[in-house]
C-alpha atoms as a PDB file:
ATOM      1  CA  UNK A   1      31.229 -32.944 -77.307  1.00  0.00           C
ATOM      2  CA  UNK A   2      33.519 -34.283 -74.563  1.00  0.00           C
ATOM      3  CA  UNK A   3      32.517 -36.235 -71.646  1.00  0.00           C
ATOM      4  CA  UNK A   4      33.305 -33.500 -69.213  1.00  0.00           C
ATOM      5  CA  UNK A   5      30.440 -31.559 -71.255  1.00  0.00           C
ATOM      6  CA  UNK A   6      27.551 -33.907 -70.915  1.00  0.00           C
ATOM      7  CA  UNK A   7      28.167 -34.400 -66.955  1.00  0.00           C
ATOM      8  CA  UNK A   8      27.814 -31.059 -66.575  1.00  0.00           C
ATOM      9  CA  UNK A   9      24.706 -30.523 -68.463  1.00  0.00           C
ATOM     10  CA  UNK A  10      23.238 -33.575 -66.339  1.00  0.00           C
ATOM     11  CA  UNK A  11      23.934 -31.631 -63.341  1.00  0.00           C
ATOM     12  CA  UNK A  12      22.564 -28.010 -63.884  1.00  0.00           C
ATOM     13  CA  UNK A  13      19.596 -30.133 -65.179  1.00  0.00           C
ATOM     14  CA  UNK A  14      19.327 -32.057 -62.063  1.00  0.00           C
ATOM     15  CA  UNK A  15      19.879 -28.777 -59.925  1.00  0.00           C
ATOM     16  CA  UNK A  16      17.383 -26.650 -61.968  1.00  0.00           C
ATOM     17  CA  UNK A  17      14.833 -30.067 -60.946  1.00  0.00           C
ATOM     18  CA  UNK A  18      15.689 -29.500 -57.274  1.00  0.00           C
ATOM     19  CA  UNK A  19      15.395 -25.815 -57.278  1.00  0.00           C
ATOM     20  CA  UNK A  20      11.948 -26.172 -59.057  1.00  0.00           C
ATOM     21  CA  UNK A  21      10.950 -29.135 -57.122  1.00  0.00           C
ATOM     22  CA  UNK A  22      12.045 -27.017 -53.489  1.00  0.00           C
ATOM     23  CA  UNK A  23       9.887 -24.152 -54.943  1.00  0.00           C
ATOM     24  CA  UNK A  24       6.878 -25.988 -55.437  1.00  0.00           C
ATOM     25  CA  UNK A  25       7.219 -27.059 -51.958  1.00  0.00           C
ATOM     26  CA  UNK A  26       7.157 -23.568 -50.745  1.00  0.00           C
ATOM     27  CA  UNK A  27       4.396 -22.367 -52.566  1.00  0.00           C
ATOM     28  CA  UNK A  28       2.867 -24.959 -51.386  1.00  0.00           C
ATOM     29  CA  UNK A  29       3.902 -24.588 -47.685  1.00  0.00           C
ATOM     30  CA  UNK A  30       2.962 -20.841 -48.116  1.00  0.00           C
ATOM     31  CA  UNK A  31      -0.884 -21.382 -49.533  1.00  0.00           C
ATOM     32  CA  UNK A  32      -1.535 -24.193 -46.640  1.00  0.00           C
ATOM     33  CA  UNK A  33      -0.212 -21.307 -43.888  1.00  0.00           C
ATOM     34  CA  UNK A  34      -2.446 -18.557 -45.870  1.00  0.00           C
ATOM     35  CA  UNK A  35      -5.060 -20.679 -45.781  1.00  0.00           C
ATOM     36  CA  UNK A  36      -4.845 -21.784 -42.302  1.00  0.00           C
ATOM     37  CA  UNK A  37      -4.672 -18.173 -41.025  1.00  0.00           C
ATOM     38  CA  UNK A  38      -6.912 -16.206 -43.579  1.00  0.00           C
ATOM     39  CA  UNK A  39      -9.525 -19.416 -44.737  1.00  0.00           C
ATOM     40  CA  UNK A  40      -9.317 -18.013 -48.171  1.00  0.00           C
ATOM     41  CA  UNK A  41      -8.062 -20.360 -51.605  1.00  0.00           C
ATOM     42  CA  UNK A  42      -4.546 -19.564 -52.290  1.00  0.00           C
ATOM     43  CA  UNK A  43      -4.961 -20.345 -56.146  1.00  0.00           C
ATOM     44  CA  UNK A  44      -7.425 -21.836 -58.604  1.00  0.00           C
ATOM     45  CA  UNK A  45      -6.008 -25.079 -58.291  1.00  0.00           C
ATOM     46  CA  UNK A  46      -5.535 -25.256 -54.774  1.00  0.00           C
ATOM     47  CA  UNK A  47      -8.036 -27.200 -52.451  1.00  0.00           C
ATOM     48  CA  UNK A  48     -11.529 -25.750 -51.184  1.00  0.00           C
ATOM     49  CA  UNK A  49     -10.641 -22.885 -48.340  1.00  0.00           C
ATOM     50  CA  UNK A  50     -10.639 -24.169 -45.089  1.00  0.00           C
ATOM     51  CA  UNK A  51     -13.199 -22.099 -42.445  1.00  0.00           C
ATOM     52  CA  UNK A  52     -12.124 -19.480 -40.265  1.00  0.00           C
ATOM     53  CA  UNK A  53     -13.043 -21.433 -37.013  1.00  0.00           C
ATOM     54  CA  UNK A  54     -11.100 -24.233 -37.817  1.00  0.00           C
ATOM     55  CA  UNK A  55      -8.163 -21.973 -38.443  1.00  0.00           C
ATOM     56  CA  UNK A  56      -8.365 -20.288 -35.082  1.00  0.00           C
ATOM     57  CA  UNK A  57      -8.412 -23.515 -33.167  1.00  0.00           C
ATOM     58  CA  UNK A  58      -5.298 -24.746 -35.528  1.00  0.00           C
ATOM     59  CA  UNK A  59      -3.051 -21.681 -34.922  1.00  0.00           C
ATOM     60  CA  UNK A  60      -4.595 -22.211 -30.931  1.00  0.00           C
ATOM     61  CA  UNK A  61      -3.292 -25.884 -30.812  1.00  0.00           C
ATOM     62  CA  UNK A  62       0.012 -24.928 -32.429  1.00  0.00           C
ATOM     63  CA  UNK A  63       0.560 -22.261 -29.985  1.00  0.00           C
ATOM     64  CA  UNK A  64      -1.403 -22.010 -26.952  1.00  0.00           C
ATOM     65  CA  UNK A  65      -2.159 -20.083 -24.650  1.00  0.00           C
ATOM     66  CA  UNK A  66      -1.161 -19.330 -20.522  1.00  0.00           C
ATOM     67  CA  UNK A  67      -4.264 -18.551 -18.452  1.00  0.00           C
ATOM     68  CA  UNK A  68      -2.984 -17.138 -15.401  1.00  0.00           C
ATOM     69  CA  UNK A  69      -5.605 -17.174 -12.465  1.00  0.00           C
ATOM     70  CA  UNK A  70      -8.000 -13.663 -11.411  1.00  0.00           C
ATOM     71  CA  UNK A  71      -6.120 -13.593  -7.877  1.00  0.00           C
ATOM     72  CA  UNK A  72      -2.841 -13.825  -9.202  1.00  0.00           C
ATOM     73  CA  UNK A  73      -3.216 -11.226 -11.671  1.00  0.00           C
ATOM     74  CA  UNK A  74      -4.726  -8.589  -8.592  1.00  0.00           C
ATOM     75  CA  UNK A  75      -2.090  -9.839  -6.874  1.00  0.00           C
ATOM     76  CA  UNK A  76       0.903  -9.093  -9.766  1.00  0.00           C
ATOM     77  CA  UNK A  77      -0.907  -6.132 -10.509  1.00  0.00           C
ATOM     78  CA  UNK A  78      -0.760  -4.718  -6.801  1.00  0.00           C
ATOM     79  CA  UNK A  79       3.203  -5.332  -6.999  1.00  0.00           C
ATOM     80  CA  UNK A  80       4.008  -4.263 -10.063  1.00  0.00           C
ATOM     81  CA  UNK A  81       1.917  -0.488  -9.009  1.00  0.00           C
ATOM     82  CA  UNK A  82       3.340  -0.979  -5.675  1.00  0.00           C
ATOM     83  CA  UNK A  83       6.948  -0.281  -7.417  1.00  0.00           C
ATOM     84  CA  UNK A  84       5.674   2.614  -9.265  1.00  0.00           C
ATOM     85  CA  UNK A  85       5.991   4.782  -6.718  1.00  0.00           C
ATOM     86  CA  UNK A  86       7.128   8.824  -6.180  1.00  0.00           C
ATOM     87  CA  UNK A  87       8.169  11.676  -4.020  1.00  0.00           C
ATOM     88  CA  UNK A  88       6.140  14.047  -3.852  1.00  0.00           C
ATOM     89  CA  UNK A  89       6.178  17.566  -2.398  1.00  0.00           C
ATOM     90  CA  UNK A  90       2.889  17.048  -0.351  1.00  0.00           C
ATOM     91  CA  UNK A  91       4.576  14.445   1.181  1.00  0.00           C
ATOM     92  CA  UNK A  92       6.771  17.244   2.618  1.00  0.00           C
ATOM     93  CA  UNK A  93       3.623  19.732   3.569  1.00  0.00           C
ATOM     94  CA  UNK A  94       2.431  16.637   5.944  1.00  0.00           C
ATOM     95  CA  UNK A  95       5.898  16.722   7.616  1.00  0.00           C
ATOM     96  CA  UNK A  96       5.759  20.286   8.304  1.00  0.00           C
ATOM     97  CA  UNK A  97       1.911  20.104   9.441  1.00  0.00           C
ATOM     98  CA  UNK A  98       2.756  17.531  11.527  1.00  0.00           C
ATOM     99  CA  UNK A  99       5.853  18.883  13.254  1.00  0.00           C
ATOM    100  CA  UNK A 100       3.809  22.322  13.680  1.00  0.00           C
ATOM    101  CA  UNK A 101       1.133  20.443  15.527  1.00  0.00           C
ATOM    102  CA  UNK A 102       3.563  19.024  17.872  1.00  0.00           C
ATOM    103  CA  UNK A 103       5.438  22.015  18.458  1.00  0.00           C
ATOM    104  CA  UNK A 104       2.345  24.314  18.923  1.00  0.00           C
ATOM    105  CA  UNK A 105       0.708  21.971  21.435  1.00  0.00           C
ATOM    106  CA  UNK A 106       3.849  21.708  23.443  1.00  0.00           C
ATOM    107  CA  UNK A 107       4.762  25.297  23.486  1.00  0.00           C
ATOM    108  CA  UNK A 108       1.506  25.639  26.573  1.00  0.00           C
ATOM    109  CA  UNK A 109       2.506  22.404  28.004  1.00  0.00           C
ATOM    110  CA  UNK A 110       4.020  22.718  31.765  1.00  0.00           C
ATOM    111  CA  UNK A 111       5.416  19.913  34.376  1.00  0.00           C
ATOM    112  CA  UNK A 112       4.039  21.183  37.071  1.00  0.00           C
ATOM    113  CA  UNK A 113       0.693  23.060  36.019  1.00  0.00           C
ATOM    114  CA  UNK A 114      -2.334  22.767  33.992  1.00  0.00           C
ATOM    115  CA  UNK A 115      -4.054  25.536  32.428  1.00  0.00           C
ATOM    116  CA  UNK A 116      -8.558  25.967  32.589  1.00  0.00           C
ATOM    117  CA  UNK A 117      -9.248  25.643  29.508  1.00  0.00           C
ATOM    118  CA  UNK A 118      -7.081  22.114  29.473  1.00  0.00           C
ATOM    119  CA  UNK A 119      -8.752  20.987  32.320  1.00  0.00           C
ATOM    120  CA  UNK A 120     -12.926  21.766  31.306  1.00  0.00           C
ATOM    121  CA  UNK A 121     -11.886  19.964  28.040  1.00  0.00           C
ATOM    122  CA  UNK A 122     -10.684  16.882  29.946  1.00  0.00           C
ATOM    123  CA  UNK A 123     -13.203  16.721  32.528  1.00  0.00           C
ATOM    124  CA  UNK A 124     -15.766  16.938  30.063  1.00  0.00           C
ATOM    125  CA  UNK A 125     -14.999  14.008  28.050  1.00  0.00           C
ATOM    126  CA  UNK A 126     -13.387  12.056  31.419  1.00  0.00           C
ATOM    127  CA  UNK A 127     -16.725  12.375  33.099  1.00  0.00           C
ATOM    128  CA  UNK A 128     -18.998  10.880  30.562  1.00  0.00           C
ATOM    129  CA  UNK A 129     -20.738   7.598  31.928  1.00  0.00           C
ATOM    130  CA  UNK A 130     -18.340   4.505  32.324  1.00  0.00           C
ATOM    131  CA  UNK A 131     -21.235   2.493  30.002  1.00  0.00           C
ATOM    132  CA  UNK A 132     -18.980   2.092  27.375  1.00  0.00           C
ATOM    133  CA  UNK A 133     -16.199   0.511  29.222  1.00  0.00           C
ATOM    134  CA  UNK A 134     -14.528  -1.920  29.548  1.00  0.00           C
ATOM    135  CA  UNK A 135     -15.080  -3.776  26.407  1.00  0.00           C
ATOM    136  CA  UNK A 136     -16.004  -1.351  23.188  1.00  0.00           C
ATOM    137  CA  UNK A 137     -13.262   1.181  24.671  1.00  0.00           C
ATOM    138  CA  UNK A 138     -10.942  -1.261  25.393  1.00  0.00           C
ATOM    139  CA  UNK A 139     -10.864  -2.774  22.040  1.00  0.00           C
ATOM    140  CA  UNK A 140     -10.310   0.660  20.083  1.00  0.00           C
ATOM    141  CA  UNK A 141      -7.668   1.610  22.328  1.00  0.00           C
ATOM    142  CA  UNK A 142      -5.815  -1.312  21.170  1.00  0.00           C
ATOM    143  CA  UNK A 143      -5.771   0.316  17.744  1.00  0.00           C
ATOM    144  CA  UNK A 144      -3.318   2.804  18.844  1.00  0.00           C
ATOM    145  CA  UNK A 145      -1.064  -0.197  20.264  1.00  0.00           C
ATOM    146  CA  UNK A 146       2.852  -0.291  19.331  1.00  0.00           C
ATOM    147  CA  UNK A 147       1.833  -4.374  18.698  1.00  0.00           C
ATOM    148  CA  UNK A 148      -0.424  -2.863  15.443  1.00  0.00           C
ATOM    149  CA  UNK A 149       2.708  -1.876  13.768  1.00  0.00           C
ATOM    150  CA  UNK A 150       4.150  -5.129  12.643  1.00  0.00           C
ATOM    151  CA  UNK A 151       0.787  -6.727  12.316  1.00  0.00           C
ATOM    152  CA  UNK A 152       0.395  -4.256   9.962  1.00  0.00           C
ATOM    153  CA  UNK A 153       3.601  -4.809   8.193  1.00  0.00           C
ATOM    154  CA  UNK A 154       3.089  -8.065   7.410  1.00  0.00           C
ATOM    155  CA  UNK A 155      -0.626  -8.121   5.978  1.00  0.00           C
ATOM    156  CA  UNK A 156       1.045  -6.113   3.517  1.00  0.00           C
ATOM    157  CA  UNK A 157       3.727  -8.096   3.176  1.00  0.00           C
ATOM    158  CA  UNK A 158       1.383 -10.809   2.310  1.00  0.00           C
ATOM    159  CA  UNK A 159      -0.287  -8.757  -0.030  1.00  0.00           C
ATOM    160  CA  UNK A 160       3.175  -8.142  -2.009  1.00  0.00           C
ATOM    161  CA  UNK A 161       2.681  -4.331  -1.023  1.00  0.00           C
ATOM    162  CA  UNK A 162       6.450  -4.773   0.263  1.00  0.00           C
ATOM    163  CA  UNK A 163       6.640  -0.727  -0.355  1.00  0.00           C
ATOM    164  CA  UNK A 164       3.918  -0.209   2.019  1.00  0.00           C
ATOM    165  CA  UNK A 165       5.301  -2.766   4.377  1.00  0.00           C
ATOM    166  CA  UNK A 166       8.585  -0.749   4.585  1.00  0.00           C
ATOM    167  CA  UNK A 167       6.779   2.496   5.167  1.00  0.00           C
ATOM    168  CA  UNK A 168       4.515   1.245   7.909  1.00  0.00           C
ATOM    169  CA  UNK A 169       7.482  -0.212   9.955  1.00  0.00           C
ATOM    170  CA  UNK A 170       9.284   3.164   9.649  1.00  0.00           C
ATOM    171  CA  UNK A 171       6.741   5.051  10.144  1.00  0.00           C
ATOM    172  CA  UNK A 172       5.078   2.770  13.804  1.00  0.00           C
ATOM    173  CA  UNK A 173       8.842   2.072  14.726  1.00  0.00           C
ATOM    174  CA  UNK A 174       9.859   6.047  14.346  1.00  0.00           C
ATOM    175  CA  UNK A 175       7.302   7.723  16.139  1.00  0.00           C
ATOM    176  CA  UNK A 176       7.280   4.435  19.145  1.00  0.00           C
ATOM    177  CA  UNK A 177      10.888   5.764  19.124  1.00  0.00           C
ATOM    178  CA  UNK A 178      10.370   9.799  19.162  1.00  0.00           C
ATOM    179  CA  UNK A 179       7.321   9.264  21.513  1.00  0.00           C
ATOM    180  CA  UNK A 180      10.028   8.268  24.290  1.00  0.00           C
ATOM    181  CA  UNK A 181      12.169  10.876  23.481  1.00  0.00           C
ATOM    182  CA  UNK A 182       9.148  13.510  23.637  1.00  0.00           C
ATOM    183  CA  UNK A 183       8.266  12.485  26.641  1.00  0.00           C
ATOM    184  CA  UNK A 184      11.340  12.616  28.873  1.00  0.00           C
ATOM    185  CA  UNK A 185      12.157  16.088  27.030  1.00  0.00           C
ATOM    186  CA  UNK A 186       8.492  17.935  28.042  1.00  0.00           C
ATOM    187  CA  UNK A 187       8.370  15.575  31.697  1.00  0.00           C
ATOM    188  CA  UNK A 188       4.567  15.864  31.858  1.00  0.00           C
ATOM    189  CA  UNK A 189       2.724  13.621  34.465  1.00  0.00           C
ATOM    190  CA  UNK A 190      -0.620  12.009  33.910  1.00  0.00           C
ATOM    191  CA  UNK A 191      -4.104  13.180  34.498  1.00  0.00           C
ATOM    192  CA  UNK A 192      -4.506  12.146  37.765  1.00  0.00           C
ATOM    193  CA  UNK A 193      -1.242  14.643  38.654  1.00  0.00           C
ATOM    194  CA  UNK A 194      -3.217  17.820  38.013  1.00  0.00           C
ATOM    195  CA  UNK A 195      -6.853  17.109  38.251  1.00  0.00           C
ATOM    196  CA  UNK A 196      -7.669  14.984  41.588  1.00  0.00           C
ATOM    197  CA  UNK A 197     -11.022  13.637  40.781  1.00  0.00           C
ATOM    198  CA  UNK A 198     -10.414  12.248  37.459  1.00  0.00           C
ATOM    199  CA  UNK A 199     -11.665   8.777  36.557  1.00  0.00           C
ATOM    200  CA  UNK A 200      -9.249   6.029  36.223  1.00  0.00           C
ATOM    201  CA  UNK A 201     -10.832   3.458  34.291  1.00  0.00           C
ATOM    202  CA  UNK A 202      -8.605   0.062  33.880  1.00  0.00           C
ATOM    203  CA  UNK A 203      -5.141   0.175  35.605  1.00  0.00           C
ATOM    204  CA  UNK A 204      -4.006   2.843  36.278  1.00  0.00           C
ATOM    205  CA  UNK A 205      -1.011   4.804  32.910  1.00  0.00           C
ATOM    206  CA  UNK A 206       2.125   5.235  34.181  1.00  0.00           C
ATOM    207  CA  UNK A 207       5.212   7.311  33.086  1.00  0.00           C
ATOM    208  CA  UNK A 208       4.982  10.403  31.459  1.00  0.00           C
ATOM    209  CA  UNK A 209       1.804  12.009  30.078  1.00  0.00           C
ATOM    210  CA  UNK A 210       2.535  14.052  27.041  1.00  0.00           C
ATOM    211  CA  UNK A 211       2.886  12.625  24.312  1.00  0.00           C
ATOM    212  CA  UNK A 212       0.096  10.162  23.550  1.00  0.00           C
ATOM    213  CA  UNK A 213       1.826   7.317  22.084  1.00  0.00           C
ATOM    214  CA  UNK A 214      -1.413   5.405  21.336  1.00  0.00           C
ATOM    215  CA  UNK A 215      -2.613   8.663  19.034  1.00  0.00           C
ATOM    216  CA  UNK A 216       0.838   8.768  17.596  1.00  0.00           C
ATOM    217  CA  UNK A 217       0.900   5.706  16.690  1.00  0.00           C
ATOM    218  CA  UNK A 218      -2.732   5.017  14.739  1.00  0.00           C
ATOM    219  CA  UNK A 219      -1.962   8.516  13.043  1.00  0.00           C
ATOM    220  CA  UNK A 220       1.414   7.447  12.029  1.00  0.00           C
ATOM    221  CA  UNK A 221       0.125   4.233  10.509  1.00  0.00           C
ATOM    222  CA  UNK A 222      -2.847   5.838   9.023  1.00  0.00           C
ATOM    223  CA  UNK A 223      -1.177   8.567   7.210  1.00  0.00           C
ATOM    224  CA  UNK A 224       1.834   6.009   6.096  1.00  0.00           C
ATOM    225  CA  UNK A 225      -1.020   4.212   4.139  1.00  0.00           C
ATOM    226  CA  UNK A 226      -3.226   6.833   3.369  1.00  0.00           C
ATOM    227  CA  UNK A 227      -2.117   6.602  -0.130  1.00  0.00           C
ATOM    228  CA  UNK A 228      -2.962   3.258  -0.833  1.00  0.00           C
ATOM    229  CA  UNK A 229      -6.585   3.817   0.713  1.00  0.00           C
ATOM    230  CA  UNK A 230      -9.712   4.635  -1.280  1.00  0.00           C
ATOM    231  CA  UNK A 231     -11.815   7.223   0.361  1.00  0.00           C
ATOM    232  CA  UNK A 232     -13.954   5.032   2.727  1.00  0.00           C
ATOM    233  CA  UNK A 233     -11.203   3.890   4.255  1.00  0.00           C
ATOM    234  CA  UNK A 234      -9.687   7.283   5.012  1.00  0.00           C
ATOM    235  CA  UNK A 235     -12.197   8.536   6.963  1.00  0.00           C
ATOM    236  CA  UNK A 236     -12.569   5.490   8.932  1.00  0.00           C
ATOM    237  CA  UNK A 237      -9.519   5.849   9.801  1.00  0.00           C
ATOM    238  CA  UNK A 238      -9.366   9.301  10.704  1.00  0.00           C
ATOM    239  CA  UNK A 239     -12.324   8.434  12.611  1.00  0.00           C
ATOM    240  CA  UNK A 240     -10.998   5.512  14.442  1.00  0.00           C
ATOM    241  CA  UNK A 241      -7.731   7.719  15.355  1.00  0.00           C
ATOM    242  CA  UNK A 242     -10.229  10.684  16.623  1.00  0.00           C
ATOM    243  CA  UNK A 243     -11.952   7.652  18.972  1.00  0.00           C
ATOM    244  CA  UNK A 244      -8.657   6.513  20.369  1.00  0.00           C
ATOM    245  CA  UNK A 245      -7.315   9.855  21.348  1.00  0.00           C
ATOM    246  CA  UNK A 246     -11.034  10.837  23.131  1.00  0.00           C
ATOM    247  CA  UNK A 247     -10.708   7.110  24.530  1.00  0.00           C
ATOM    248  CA  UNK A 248      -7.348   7.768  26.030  1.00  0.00           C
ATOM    249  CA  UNK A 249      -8.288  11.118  27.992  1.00  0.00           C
ATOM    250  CA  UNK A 250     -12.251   8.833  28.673  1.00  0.00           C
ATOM    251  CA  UNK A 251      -9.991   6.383  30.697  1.00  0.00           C
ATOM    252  CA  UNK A 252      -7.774   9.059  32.480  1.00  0.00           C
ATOM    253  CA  UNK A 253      -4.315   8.623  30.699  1.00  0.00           C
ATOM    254  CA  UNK A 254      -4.128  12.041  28.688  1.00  0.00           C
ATOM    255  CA  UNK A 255      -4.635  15.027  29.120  1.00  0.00           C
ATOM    256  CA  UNK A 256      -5.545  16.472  25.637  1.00  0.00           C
ATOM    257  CA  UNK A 257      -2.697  18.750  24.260  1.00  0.00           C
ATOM    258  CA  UNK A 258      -1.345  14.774  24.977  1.00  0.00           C
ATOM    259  CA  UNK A 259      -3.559  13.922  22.193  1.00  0.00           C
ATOM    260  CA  UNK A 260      -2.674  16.511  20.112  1.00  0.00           C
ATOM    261  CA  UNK A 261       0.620  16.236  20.277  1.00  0.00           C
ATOM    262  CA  UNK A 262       0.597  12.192  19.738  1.00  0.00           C
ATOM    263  CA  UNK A 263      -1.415  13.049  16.327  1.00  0.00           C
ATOM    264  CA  UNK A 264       1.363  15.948  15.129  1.00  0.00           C
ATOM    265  CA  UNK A 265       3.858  13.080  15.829  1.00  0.00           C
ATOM    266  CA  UNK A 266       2.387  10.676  14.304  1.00  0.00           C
ATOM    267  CA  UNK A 267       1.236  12.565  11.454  1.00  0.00           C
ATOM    268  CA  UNK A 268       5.181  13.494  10.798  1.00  0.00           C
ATOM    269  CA  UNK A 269       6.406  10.307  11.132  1.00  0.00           C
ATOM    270  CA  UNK A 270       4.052   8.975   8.763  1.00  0.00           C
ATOM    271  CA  UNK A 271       4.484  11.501   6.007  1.00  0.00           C
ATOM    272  CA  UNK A 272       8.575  11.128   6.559  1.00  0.00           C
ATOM    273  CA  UNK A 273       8.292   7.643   5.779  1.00  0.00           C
ATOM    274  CA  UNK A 274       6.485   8.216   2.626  1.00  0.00           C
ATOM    275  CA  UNK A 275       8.933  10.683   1.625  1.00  0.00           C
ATOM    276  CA  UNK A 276      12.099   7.895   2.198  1.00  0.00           C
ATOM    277  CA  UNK A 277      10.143   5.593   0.208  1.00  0.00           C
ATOM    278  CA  UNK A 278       7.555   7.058  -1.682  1.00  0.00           C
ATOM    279  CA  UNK A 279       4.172   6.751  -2.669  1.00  0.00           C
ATOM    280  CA  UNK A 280       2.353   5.085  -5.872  1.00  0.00           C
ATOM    281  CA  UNK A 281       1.681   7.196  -8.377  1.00  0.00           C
ATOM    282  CA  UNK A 282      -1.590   7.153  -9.039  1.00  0.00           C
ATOM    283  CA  UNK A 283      -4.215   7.972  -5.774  1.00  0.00           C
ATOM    284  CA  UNK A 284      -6.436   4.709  -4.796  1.00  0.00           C
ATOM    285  CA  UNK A 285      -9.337   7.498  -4.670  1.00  0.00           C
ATOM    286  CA  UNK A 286      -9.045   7.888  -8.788  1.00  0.00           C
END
C-alpha cells in the first residue's frame, strides 16, 4: 500500500473524529438549552434537571425585558387611536342640522324690526336679578371666547391628540371666520336697538347682533370633540354652551334667534371639521 494510501486513511479518520467530536458538542449544547427552557433531563446520563424557576430567570437574564412606564403607554395608546380615525356619514347629518338651524333662525331675522314673541323671550331671561353678575356670569361667558380655541388646541397637542388638535383649530378658526361674514350679510343691531329698557350688564356689545359668536364658538369646539368625550363630558358641555348663550341675551348682547343661530354655526363648523379630518373609530362612550 503506497504512501499516498495511508495519508488518506489518516485523514478521513481524523475528519470522522472531528465530525463525531462537533456532534457531541451539539447534543450537548442542545440538552443544556432543553434543559434550561423545559427543567426536564435530556438523557439518562445527563446531569440532574435543573428547576423551572431557575430557568425562567436564566432565559430573563439572557434576554430581558423593556418596562415602559403606565403614563407613557396611555399616552402611546391615545396616539396610536388618535390615528385610527374615519369619515363617517353622521358626520355629514351634523353639517346639514347645523346649517338648517342657521338658516331657519335667520329666515325671521330683520334689521330694522323685532318680532313679540322674540322680544317676551328676551325680556324674560334679560330681566332676571343681576345677583349672578359680574363674577359667575362673567367667567362662563369666557367659555364661548375666540381665545378658547387655541388653548384648546394645544392641551391636545400636549396630549399627542394632534388629530383633535387639527379639528379644534378648524373648527374655532372657521366659524370666528363665518361669524363675521354672517353678521355683515343679516346687519342685525344689538338688543338695546329694538327693546329700550333692556339691561346692559358690563360694557356695553358692539357691532352687529346676529350671530352670537360666543355660542358659535363653544358649540363649534364642543361638537369638534364630541367624539373623543365620554358621556359626562357631553352633557356638560352641552350644558355649559346652553349657559353661555342664556348668559349672552342675561347681559344684553343677543337677542335669541342670535343664539340660535351662533349654535347652527357652530354646530356646522364643528361637524365639517370632523368630516376633513375624521373621527376615531371607536366612540369614547363604548
Amino acid at each position: 500500500m503506497s504512501d499516498h494510501t495511508f495519508e488518506k486513511s489518516a485523514t478521513c479518520g481524523r475528519t470522522n473524529t472531528k465530525m463525531a467530536t462537533t456532534s457531541a458538542s451539539e447534543k450537548k449544547a442542545c440538552s443544556t438549552r432543553r434543559r434550561l427552557l423545559f427543567g426536564a433531563r435530556a438523557g439518562a446520563g445527563d446531569s440532574p434537571s435543573i428547576p423551572v424557576s431557575a430557568s425562567i430567570s436564566a432565559v430573563s437574564l439572557a434576554h430581558p425585558v423593556t418596562t415602559v412606564p403606565l403614563g407613557m403607554a396611555r399616552t402611546h395608546a391615545a396616539a396610536m387611536d388618535d390615528r385610527k380615525s374615519s369619515r363617517r356619514w353622521s358626520d355629514a347629518l351634523v353639517v346639514v342640522i347645523g346649517g338648517g338651524v342657521l338658516l331657519l333662525s335667520a329666515i325671521p331675522v330683520h334689521a330694522d324690526s323685532l318680532s313679540d314673541t322674540e322680544k317676551r323671550v328676551f325680556q324674560a331671561v334679560n330681566d332676571l336679578p343681576s345677583t349672578i353678575y359680574p363674577v359667575p356670569a362673567w367667567i362662563f361667558m369666557q367659555l364661548g371666547n375666540f381665545l378658547v380655541v387655541p388653548i384648546t388646541a394645544v392641551v391636545a397637542l400636549v396630549a399627542r391628540r394632534f388629530r383633535l388638535a387639527a379639528t379644534l383649530a378648524i373648527a374655532g378658526l372657521s366659524t370666528y371666520v363665518l361669524a363675521k361674514v354672517v353678521k355683515h350679510f343679516v346687519e342685525r343691531g344689538r338688543p338695546f336697538d329694538f327693546v329700550h329698557d333692556t339691561h346692559i350688564r358690563g360694557a356695553p356689545a358692539g357691532g352687529l347682533g346676529y350671530v352670537s359668536g360666543h355660542v358659535a364658538v363653544i358649540c363649534a369646539l364642543t361638537v369638534a370633540a364630541w367624539p373623543y368625550l365620554g358621556r359626562r363630558a357631553r352633557i356638560a358641555l352641552v350644558a355649559l354652551a346652553a349657559i353661555v348663550g342664556l348668559l349672552r341675551m342675561y347681559v344684553g348682547a343677543h337677542l335669541p334667534l342670535d343664539v340660535v343661530g351662533g349654535a347652527g354655526l357652530g354646530v356646522a363648523c364643528g361637524g365639517l371639521a370632523r368630516l376633513l379630518l375624521g373621527a376615531p373609530r371607536t366612540d369614547a362612550t363604548q
